[in-house]
C-alpha atoms as a PDB file:
ATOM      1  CA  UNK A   1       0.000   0.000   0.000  1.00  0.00           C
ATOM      2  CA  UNK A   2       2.945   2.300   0.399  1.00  0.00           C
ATOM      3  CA  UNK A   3       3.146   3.041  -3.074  1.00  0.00           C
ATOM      4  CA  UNK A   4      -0.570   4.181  -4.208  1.00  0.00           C
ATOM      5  CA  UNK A   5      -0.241   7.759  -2.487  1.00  0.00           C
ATOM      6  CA  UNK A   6       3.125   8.413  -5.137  1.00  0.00           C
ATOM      7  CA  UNK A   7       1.280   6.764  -8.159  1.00  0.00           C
ATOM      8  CA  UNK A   8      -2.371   8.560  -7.088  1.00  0.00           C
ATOM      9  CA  UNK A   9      -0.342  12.060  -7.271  1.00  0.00           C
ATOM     10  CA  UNK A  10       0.853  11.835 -10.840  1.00  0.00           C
ATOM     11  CA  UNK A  11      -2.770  11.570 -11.912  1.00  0.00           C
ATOM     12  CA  UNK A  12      -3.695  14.717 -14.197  1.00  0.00           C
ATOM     13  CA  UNK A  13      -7.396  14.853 -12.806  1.00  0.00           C
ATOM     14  CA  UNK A  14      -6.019  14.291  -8.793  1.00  0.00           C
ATOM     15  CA  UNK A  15      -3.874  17.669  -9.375  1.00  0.00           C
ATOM     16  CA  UNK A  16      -5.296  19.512  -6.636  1.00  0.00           C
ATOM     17  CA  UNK A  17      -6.232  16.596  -4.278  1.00  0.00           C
ATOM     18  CA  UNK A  18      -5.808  15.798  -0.917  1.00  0.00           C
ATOM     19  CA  UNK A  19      -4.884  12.363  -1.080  1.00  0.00           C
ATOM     20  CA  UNK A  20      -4.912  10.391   2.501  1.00  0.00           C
ATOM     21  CA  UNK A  21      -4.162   6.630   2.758  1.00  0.00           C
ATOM     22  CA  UNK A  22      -6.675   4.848   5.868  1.00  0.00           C
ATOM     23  CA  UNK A  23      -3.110   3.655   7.903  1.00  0.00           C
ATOM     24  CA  UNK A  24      -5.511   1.784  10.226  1.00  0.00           C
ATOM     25  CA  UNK A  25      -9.405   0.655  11.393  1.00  0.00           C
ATOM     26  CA  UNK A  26     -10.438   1.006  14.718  1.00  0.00           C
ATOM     27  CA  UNK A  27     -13.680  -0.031  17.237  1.00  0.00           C
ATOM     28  CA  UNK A  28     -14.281   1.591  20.347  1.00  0.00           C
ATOM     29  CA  UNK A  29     -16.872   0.952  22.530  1.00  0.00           C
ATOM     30  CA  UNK A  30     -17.605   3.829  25.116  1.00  0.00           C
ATOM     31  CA  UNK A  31     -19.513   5.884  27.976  1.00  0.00           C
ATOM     32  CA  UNK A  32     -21.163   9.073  26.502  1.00  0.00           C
ATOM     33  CA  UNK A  33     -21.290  12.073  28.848  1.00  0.00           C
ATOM     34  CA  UNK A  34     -25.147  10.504  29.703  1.00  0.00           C
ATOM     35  CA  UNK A  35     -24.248   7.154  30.485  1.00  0.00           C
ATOM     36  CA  UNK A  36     -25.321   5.311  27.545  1.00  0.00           C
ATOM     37  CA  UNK A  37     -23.228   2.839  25.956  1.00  0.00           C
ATOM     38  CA  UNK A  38     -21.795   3.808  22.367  1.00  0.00           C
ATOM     39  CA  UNK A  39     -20.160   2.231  19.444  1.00  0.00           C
ATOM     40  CA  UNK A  40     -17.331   4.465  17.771  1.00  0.00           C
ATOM     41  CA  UNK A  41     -15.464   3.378  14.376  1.00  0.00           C
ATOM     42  CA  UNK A  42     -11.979   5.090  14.182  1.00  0.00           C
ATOM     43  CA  UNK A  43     -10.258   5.886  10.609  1.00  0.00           C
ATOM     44  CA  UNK A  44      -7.117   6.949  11.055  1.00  0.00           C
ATOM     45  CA  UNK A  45      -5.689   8.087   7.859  1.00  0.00           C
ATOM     46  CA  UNK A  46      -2.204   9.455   6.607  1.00  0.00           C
ATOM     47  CA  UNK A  47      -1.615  12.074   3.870  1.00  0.00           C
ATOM     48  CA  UNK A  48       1.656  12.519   1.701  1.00  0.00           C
ATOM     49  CA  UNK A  49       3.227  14.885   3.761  1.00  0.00           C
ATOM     50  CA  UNK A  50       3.129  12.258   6.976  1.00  0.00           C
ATOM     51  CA  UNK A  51       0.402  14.326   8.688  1.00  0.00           C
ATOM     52  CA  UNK A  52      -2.235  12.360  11.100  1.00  0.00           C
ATOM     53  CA  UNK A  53      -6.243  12.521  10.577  1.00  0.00           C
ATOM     54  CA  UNK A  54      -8.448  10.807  12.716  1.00  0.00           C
ATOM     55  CA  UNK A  55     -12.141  10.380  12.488  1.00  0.00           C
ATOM     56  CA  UNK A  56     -14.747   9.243  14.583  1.00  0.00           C
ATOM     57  CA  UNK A  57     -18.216   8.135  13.798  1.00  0.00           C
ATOM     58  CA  UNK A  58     -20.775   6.705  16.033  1.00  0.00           C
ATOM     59  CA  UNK A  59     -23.204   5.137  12.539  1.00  0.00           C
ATOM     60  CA  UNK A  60     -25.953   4.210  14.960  1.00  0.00           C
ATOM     61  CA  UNK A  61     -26.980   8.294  15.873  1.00  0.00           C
ATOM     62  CA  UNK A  62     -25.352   9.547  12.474  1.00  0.00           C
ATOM     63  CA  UNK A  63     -22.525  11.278  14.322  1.00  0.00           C
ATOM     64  CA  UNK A  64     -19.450  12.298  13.323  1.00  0.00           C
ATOM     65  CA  UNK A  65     -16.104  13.793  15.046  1.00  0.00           C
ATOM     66  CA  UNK A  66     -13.163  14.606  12.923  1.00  0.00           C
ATOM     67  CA  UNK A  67      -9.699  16.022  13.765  1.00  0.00           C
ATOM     68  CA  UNK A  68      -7.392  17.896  11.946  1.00  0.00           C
ATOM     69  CA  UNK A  69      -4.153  17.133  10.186  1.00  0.00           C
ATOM     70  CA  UNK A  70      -1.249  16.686  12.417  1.00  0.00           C
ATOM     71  CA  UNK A  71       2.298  15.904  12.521  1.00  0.00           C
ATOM     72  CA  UNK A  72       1.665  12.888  15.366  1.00  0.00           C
ATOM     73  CA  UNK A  73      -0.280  10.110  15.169  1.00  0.00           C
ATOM     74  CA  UNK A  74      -1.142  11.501  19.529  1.00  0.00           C
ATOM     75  CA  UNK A  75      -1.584  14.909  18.424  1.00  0.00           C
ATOM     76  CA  UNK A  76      -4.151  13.875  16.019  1.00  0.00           C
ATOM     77  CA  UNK A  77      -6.091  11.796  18.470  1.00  0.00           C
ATOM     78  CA  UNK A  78      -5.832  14.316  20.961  1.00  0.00           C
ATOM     79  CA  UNK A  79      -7.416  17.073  18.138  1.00  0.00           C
ATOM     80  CA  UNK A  80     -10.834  14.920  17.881  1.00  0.00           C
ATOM     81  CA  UNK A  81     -13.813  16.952  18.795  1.00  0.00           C
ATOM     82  CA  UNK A  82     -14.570  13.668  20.650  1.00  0.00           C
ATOM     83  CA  UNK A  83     -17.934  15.890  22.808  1.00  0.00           C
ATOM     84  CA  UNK A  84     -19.687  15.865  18.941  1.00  0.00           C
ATOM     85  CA  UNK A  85     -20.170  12.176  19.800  1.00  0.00           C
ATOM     86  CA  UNK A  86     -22.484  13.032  22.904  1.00  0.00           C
ATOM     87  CA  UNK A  87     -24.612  15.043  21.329  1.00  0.00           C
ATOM     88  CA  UNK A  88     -28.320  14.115  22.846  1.00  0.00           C
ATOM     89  CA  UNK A  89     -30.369  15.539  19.741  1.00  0.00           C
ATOM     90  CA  UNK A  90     -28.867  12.809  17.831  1.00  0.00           C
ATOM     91  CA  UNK A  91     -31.176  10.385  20.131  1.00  0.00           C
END
């Protein structure tokens, strides 16, 4: 898989781009802030440059909680509006 990002960048029509390879697939199961149990899927993604993306989604109440692009794999955890998962409207 290491070599797709290099080969997806000489593409003509993937100029402008962002191109991120999913580095790994994660489950979580959790607490919300009320109590109730919750499923999370992780994607935690890699771009060219080595920057960190993580994203959270919670597929049962349509919720999603995405970070921004870091230079550590921590950082970008840590960066995860991981409260947008709690959200009681969603119920």
């Amino acid at each position: 898989m290491d070599d797709v990002l290099p080969i997806l960048e000489k593409v003509p029509f993937l100029v402008d781009a962002q191109l991120w390879e999913i580095a790994s697939r994660c489950r979580i199961f959790r607490s919300r802030a009320d109590g109730e149990d919750q499923t999370v899927e992780l994607e935690l993604s890699r771009d060219t440059a080595g920057r960190w993306m993580v994203v959270a989604r919670d597929d049962e109440r349509d919720l999603t909680a995405q970070g921004v692009p870091m230079p550590g794999l921590n950082g970008a955890i840590n960066m995860v509006p991981w409260y947008l998962l709690d959200d009681p409207v969603a119920d």
